[in-house]
Structure formats: structure tokens, C-alpha cells
C-alpha atoms as a PDB file:
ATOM      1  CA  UNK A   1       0.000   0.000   0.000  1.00  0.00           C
ATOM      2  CA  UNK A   2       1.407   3.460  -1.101  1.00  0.00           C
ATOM      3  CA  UNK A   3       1.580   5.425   1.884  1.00  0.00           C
ATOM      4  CA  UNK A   4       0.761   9.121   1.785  1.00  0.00           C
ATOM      5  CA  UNK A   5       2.945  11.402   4.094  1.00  0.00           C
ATOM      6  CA  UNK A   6       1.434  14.775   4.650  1.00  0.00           C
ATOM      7  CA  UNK A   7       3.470  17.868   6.100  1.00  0.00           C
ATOM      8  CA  UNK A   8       2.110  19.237   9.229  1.00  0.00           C
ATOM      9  CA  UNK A   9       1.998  22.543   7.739  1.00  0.00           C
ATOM     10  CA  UNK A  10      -0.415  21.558   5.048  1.00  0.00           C
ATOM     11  CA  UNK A  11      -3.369  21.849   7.410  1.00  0.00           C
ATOM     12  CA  UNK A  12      -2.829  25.207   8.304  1.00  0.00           C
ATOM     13  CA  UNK A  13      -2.974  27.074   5.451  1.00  0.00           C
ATOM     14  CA  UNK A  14      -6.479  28.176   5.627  1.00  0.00           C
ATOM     15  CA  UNK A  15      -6.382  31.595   4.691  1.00  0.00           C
ATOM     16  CA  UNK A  16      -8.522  33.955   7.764  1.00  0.00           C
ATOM     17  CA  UNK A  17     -10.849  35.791   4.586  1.00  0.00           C
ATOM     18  CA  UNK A  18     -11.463  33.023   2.658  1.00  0.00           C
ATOM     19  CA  UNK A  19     -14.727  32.432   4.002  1.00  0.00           C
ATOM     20  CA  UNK A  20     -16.821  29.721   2.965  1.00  0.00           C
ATOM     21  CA  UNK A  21     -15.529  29.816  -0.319  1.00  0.00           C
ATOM     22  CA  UNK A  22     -13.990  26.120  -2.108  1.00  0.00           C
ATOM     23  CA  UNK A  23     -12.705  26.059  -5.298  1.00  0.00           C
ATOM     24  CA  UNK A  24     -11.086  23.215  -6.687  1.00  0.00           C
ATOM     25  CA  UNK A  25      -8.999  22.048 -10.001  1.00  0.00           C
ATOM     26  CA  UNK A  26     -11.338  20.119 -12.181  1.00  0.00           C
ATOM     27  CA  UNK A  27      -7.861  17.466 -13.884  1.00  0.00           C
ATOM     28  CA  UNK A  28      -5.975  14.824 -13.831  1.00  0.00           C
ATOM     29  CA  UNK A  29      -2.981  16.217 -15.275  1.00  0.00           C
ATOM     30  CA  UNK A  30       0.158  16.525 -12.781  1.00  0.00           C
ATOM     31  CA  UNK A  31       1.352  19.618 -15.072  1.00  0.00           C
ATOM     32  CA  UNK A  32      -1.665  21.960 -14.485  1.00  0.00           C
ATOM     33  CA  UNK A  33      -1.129  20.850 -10.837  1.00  0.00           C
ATOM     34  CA  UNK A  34       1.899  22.142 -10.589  1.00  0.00           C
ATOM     35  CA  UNK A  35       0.929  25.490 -12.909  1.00  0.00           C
ATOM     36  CA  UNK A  36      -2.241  26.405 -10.926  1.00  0.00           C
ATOM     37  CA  UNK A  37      -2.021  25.275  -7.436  1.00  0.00           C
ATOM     38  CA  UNK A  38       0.393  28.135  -7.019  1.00  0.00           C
ATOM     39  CA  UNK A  39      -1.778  30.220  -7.146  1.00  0.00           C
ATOM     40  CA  UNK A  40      -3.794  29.934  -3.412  1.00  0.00           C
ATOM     41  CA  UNK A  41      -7.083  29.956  -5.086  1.00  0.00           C
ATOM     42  CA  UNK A  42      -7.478  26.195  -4.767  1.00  0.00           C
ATOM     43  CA  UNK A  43      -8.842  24.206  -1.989  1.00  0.00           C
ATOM     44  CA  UNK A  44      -8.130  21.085  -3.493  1.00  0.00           C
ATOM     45  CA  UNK A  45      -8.137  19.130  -6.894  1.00  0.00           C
ATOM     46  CA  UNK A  46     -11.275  17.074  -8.084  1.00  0.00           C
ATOM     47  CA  UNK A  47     -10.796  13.638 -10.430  1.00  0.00           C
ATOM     48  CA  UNK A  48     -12.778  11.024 -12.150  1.00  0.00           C
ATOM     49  CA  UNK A  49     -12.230   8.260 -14.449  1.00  0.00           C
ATOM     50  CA  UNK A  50     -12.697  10.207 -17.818  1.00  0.00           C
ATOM     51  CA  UNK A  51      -9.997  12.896 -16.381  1.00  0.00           C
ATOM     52  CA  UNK A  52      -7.594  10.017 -15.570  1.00  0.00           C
ATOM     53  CA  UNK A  53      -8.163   8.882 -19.332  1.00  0.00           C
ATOM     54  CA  UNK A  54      -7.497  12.299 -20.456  1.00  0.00           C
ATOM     55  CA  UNK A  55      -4.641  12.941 -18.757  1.00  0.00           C
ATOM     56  CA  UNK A  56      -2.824   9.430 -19.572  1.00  0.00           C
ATOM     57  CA  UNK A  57      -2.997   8.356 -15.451  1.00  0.00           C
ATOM     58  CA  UNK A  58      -4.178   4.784 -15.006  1.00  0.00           C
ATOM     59  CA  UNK A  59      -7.446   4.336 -13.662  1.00  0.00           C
ATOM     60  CA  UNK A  60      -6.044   1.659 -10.311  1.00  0.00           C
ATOM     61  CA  UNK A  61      -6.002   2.062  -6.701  1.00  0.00           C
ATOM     62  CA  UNK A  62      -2.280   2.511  -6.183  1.00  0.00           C
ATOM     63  CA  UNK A  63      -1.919   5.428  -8.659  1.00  0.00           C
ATOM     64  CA  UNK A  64      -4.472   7.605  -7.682  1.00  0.00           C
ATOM     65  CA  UNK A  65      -3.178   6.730  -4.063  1.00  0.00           C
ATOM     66  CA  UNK A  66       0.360   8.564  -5.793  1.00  0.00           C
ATOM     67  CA  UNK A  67      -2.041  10.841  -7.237  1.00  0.00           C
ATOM     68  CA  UNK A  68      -3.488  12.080  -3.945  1.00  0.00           C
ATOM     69  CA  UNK A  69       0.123  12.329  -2.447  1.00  0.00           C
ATOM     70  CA  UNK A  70       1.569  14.610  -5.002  1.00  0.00           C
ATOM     71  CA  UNK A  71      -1.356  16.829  -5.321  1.00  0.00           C
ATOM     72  CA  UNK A  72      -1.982  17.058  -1.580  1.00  0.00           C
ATOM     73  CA  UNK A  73       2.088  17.979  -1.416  1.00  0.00           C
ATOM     74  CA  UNK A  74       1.371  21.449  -2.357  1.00  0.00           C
ATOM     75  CA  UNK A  75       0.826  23.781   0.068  1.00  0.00           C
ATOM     76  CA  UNK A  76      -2.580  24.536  -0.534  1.00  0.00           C
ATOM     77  CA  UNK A  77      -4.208  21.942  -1.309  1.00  0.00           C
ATOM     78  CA  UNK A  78      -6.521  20.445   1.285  1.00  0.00           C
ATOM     79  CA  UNK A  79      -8.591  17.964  -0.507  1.00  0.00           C
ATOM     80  CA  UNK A  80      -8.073  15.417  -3.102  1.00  0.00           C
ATOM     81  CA  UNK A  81     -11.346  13.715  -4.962  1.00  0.00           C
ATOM     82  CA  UNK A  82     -11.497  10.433  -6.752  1.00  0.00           C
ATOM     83  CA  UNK A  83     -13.877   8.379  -8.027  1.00  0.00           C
ATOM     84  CA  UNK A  84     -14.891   4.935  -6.828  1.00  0.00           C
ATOM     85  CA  UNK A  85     -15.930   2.541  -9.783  1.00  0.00           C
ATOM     86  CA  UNK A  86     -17.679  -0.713  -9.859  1.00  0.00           C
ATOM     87  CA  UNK A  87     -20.920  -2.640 -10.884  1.00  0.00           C
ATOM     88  CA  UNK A  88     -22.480  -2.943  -7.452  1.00  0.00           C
ATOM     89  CA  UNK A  89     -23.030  -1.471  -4.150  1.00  0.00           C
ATOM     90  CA  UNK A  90     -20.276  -3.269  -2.186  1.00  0.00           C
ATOM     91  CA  UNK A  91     -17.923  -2.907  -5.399  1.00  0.00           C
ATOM     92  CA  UNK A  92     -18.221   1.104  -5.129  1.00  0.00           C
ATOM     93  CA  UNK A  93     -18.147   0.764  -1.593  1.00  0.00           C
ATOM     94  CA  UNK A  94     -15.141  -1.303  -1.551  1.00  0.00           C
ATOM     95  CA  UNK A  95     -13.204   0.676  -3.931  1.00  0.00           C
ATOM     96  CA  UNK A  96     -13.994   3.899  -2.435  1.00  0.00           C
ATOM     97  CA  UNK A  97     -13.067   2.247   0.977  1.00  0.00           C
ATOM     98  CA  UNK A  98      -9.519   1.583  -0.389  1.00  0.00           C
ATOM     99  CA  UNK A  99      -9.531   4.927  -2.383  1.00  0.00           C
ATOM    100  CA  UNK A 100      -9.446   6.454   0.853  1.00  0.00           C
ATOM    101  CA  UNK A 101      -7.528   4.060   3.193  1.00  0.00           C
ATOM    102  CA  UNK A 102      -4.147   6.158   3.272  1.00  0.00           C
ATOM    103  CA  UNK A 103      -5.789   9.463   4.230  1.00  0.00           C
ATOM    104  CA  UNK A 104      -9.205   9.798   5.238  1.00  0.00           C
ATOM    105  CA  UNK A 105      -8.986  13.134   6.591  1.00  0.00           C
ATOM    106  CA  UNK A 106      -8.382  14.827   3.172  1.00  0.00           C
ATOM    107  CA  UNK A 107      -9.186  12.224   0.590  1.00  0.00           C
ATOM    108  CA  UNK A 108     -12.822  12.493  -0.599  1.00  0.00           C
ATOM    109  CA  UNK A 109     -14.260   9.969  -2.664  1.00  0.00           C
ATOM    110  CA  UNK A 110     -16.963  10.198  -5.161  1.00  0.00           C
ATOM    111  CA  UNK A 111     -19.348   7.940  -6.284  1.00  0.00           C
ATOM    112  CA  UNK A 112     -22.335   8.872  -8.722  1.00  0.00           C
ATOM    113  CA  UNK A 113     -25.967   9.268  -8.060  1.00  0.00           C
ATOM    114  CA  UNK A 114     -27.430   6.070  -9.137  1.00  0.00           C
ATOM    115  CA  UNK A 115     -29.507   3.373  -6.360  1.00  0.00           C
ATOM    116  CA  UNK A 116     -26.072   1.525  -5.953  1.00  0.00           C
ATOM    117  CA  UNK A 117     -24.302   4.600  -5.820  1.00  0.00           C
ATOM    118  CA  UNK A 118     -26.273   5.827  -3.102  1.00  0.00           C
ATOM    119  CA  UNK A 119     -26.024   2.970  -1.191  1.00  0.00           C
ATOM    120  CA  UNK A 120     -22.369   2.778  -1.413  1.00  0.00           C
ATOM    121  CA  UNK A 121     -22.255   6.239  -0.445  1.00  0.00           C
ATOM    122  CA  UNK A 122     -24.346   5.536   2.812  1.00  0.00           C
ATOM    123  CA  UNK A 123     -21.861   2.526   3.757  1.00  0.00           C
ATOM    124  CA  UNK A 124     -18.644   4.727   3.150  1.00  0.00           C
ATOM    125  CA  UNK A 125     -20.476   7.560   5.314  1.00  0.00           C
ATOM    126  CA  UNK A 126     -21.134   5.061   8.113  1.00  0.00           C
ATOM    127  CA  UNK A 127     -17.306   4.309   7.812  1.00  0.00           C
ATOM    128  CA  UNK A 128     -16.520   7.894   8.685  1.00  0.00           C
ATOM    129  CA  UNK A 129     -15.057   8.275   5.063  1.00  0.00           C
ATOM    130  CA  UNK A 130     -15.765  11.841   3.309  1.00  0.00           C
ATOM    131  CA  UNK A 131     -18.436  11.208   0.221  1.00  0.00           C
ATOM    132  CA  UNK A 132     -19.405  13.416  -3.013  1.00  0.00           C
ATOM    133  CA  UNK A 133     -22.097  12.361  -4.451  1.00  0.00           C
ATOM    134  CA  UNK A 134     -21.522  13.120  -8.316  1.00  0.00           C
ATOM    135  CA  UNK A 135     -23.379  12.979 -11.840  1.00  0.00           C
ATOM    136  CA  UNK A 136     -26.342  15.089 -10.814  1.00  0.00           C
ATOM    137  CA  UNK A 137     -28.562  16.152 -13.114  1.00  0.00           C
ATOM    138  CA  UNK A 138     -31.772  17.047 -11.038  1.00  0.00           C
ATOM    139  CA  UNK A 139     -32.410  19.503  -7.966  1.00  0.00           C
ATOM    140  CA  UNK A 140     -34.894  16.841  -6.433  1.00  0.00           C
ATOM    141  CA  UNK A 141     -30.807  14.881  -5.529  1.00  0.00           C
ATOM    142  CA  UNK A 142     -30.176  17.143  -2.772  1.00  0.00           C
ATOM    143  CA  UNK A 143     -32.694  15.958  -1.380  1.00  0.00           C
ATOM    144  CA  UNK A 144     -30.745  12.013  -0.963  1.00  0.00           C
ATOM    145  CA  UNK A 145     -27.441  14.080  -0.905  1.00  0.00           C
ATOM    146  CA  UNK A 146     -28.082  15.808   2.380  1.00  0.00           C
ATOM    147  CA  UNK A 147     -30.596  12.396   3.830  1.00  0.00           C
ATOM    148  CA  UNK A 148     -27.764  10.293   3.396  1.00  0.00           C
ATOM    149  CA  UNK A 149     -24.868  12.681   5.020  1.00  0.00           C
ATOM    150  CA  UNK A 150     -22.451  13.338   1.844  1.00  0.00           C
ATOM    151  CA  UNK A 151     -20.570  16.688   2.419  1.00  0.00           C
ATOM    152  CA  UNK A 152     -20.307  16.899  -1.051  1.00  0.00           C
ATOM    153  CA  UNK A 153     -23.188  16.766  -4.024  1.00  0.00           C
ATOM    154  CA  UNK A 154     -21.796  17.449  -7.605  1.00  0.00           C
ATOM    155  CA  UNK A 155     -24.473  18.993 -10.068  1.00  0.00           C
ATOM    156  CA  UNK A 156     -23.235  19.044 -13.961  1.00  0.00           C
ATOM    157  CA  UNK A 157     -24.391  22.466 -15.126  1.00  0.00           C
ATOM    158  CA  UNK A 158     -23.359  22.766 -18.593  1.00  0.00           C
ATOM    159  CA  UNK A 159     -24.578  19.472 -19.092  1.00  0.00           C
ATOM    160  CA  UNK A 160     -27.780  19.728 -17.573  1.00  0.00           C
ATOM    161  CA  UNK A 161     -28.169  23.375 -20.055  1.00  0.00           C
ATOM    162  CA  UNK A 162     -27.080  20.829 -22.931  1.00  0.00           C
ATOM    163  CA  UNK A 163     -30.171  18.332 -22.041  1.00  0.00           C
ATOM    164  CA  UNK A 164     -32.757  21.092 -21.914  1.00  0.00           C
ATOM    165  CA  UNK A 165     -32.882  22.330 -18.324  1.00  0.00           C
ATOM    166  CA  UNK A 166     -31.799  25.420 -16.700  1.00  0.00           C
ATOM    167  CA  UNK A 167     -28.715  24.624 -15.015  1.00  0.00           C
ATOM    168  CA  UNK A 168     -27.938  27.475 -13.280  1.00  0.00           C
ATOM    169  CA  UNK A 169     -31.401  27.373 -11.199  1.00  0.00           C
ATOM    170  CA  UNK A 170     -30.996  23.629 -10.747  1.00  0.00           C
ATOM    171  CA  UNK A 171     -28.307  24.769  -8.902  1.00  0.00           C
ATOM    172  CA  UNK A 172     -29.710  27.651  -7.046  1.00  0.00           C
ATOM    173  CA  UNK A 173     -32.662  25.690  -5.918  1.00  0.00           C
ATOM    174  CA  UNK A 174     -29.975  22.275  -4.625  1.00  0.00           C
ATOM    175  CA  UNK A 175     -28.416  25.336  -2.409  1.00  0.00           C
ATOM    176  CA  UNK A 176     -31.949  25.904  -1.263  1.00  0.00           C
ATOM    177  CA  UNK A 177     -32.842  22.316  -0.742  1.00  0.00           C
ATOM    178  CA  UNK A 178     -29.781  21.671   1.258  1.00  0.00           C
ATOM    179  CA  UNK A 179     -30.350  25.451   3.758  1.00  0.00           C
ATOM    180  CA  UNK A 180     -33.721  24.537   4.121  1.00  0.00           C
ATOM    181  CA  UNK A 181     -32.845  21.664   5.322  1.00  0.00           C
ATOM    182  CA  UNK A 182     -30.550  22.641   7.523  1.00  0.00           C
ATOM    183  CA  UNK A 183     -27.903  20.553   5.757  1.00  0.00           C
ATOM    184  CA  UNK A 184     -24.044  21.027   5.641  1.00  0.00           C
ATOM    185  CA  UNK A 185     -24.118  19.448   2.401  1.00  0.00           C
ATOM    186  CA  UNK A 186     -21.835  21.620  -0.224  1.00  0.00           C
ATOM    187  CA  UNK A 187     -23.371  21.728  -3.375  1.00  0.00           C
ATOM    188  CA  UNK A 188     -20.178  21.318  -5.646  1.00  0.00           C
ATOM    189  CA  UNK A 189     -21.178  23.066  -9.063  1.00  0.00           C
ATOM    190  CA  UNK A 190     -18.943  21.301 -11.714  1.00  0.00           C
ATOM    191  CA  UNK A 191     -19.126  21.577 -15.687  1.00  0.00           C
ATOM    192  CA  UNK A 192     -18.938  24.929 -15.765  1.00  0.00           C
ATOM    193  CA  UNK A 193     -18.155  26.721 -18.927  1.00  0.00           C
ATOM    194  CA  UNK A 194     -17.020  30.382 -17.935  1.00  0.00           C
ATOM    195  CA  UNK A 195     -16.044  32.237 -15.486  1.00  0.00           C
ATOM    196  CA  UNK A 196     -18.896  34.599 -15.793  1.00  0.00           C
ATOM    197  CA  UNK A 197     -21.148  31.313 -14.916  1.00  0.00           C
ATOM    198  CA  UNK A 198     -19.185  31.265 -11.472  1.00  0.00           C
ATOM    199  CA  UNK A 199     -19.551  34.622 -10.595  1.00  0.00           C
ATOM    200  CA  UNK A 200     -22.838  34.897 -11.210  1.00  0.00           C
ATOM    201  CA  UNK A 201     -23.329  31.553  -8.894  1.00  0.00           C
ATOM    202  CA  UNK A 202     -21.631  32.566  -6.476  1.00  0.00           C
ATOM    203  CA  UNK A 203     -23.828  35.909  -6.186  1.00  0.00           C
ATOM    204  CA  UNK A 204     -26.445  33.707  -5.275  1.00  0.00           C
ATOM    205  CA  UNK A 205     -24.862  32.058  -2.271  1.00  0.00           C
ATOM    206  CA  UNK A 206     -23.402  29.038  -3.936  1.00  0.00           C
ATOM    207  CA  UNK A 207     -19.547  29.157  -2.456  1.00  0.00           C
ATOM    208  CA  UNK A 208     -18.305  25.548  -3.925  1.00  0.00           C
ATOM    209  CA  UNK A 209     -16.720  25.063  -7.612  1.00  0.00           C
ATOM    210  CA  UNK A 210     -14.428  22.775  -9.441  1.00  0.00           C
ATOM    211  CA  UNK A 211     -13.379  24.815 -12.519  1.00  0.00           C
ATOM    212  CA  UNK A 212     -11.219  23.132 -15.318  1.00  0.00           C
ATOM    213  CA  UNK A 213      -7.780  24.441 -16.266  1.00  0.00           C
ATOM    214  CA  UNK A 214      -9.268  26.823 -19.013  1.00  0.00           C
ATOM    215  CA  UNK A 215     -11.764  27.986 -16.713  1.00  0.00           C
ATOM    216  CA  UNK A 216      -9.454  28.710 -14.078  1.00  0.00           C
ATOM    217  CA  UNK A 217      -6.667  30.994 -16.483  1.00  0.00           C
ATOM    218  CA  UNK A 218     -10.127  32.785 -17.844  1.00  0.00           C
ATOM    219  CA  UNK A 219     -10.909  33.814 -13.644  1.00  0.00           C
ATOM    220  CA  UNK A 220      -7.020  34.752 -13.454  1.00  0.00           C
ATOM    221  CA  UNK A 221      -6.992  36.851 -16.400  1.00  0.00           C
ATOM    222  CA  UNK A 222      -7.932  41.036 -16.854  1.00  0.00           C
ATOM    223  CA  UNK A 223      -6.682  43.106 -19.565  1.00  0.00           C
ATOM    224  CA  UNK A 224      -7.379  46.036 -17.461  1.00  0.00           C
ATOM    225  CA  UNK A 225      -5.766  44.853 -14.307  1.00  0.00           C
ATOM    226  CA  UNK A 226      -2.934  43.613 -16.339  1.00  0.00           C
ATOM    227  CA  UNK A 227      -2.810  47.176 -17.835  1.00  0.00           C
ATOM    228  CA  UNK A 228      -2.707  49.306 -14.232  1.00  0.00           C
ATOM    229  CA  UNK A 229       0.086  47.057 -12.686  1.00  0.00           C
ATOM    230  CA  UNK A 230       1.950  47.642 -15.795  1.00  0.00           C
ATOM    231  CA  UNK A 231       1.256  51.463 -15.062  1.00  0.00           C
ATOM    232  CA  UNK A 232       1.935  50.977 -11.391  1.00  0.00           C
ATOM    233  CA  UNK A 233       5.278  49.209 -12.278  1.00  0.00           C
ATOM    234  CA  UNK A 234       6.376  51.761 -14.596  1.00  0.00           C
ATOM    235  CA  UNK A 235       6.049  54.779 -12.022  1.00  0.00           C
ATOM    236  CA  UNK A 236       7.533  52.902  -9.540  1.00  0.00           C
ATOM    237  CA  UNK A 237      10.644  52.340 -11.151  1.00  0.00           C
ATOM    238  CA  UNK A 238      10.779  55.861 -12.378  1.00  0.00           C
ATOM    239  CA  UNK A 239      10.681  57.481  -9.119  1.00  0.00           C
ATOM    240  CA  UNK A 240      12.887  55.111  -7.379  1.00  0.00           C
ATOM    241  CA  UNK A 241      12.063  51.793  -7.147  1.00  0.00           C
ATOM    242  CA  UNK A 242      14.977  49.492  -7.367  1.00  0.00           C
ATOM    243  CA  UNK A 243      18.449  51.392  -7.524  1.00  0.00           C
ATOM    244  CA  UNK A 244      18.843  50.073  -3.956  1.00  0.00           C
ATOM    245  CA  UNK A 245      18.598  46.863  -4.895  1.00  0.00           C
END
């Protein structure tokens, strides 16, 4: 069994403003790890099977279990998702029970929305083991999200836009579900598209994200910020800044 060692320090990086804000990095793919994580923005990095394909990382226990130890070696990063497969209950339950065996403080493991799912997810959460419940499509899943005690529900919104509904109030009204109630289930909004999507979800209330790579440079980048620290940077060094360096 790879075991995962985790630097003291790790858990104490929880910046005092931050609030109840969690974003996370939607890939598989070590490189953008080590690009974006930099950053601070990140409260952890979010996986599945398909991102694994994508990003050439084998889908088996002992990888992700490297996975979860080089992501959750950076600084900020507090939480590392993967996905649990299998064709029944105690298969999901099983894998997701190993997923998590090396660190069960900050390894979260998902498992999707269907009746096995579920009842996988109720077994791992009676095992003390940290759940998202992923692949929703519907606001009425909050609803088994918060019954059976996952901190996590994921909702697909571009997807659920692609199939007709309106994803952004599917999301709205899961946030609603889970205050009224009086759940600590996070409702983790994932296919998102743009940045502008986030914002506007998070003017609602909605505080929990996993944004892909392209997603995440769109929310670093401004023109006009860009622009003024240029400005800023050229004054500075013409009254001074520097020649006592």
C-alpha cells in the first residue's frame, strides 16, 4: 500500500478571509497541478475516471493513491477527490473504501448518483469516510445528498443546459434544498463553462466550484488589471524603485 505522508503545515494554510468559499482544479494532469495550485485559489483538486483517461494516469487504486500524495504535497491543497468505480453497491463501496484508506482526513471519494451509488455512499459515510455524491442532473438529488450525510453533491451544469434544463437554477434551488434543510451538504457546481457562470453563482450564495484548467486561467486573467500594474510598475521604477537593490 502506497503510503501518503502529509506535512504538518499543510493543514494550516487556511487563509482567515477566505470564508466559505472552495474552489477546486477540475484534472488529472500533474502539469496543471503544478501550474495552478500556485496560485492559493485552490482548496483542493477534483478527479474522475474520464480525467484520468485524459490525462494518460491509469485508472487503479495505487496510482491515484500517488495521485493524492503529489497533489496534496502542495501547500494549498486540502482535498483530493477520486472516483470509486464498480458494478455494485459493495464494489463502489469497496473501492472507495480503499480509495481512501491512506488518508481519510483529506481524501474524498466520489461515487455517482445512481440506487447503488447511493447505497455505497451511505456505507462509506457510516465508515466515517468523506463522500461526493456526483453525476447530478436534477435539484430533487439534494434531497438524498443531504438524507444520506455526503458533504459533497456534484451537479453538472453545462450538461444539464445541454439536455434542456436550466442549469444554473438547478443549482440555485440544490443550495436551497440543502439550507432549508438545515444541511451542511456543499453543493459542488462542476461543468462549468465560464467564469462569468461562477460569478454569477456565487452571487447567489453558492460558495463551492471545481473549474477546469481553461476555466481557471479565464478567472485569473484582466486586460485592465494587467494594464494598471503595468502602469503601477512603470512609475515605480521611475521614481525610485529598485536602484537600492
Amino acid at each position: 500500500m502506497f503510503n501518503i505522508f502529509i506535512p504538518s503545515f499543510v493543514f494550516a494554510f487556511t487563509p482567515q478571509h477566505r470564508g466559505g468559499s472552495r474552489i477546486f482544479l477540475d484534472t488529472a494532469d500533474t502539469t496543471e497541478w503544478a501550474d495552478l495550485l500556485t496560485t492559493g485559489i485552490f482548496h483542493g483538486v477534483t478527479t474522475n475516471p474520464t480525467l484520468l483517461e485524459r490525462a494518460g494516469e491509469p485508472c487503479t487504486i495505487e496510482n491515484l493513491h500517488q495521485l493524492a500524495a503529489t497533489a496534496l504535497g502542495h501547500v494549498s491543497c486540502n482535498e483530493f477527490m477520486c472516483q470509486a468505480w464498480g458494478q455494485t453497491a459493495n464494489d463502489l463501496y469497496s473501492c472507495g473504501k480503499a480509495l481512501a484508506a491512506p488518508n481519510k482526513d483529506q481524501i474524498v471519494v466520489k461515487v455517482p448518483l445512481t440506487r447503488q451509488g447511493i447505497e455505497a455512499a451511505t456505507m462509506l459515510v457510516g465508515d466515517n469516510i468523506r463522500v461526493c455524491l456526483t453525476a447530478c442532473y436534477n435539484s430533487k438529488q439534494a434531497l438524498i445528498a443531504s438524507s444520506v450525510g455526503a458533504e459533497y453533491i456534484a451537479p453538472y451544469l453545462g450538461r444539464m443546459t445541454d439536455a434542456g434544463k436550466d442549469g444554473l437554477q438547478e443549482c440555485i434551488k440544490m443550495k436551497q434544498i440543502a439550507d432549508g434543510l438545515q444541511s451542511t451538504t456543499r453543493i459542488l457546481v462542476a461543468s462549468l463553462r465560464d467564469c462569468d457562470t461562477v460569478a454569477d453563482l456565487a452571487a447567489t450564495g453558492l460558495e463551492t466550484f471545481t473549474i477546469a484548467p481553461q476555466i481557471a486561467r479565464q478567472l485569473l486573467e484582466e486586460p485592465l488589471t494587467d494594464e494598471a500594474a503595468d502602469v503601477f510598475e512603470g512609475n515605480a521604477k521611475n521614481n525610485g524603485a529598485g536602484s537600492d537593490s
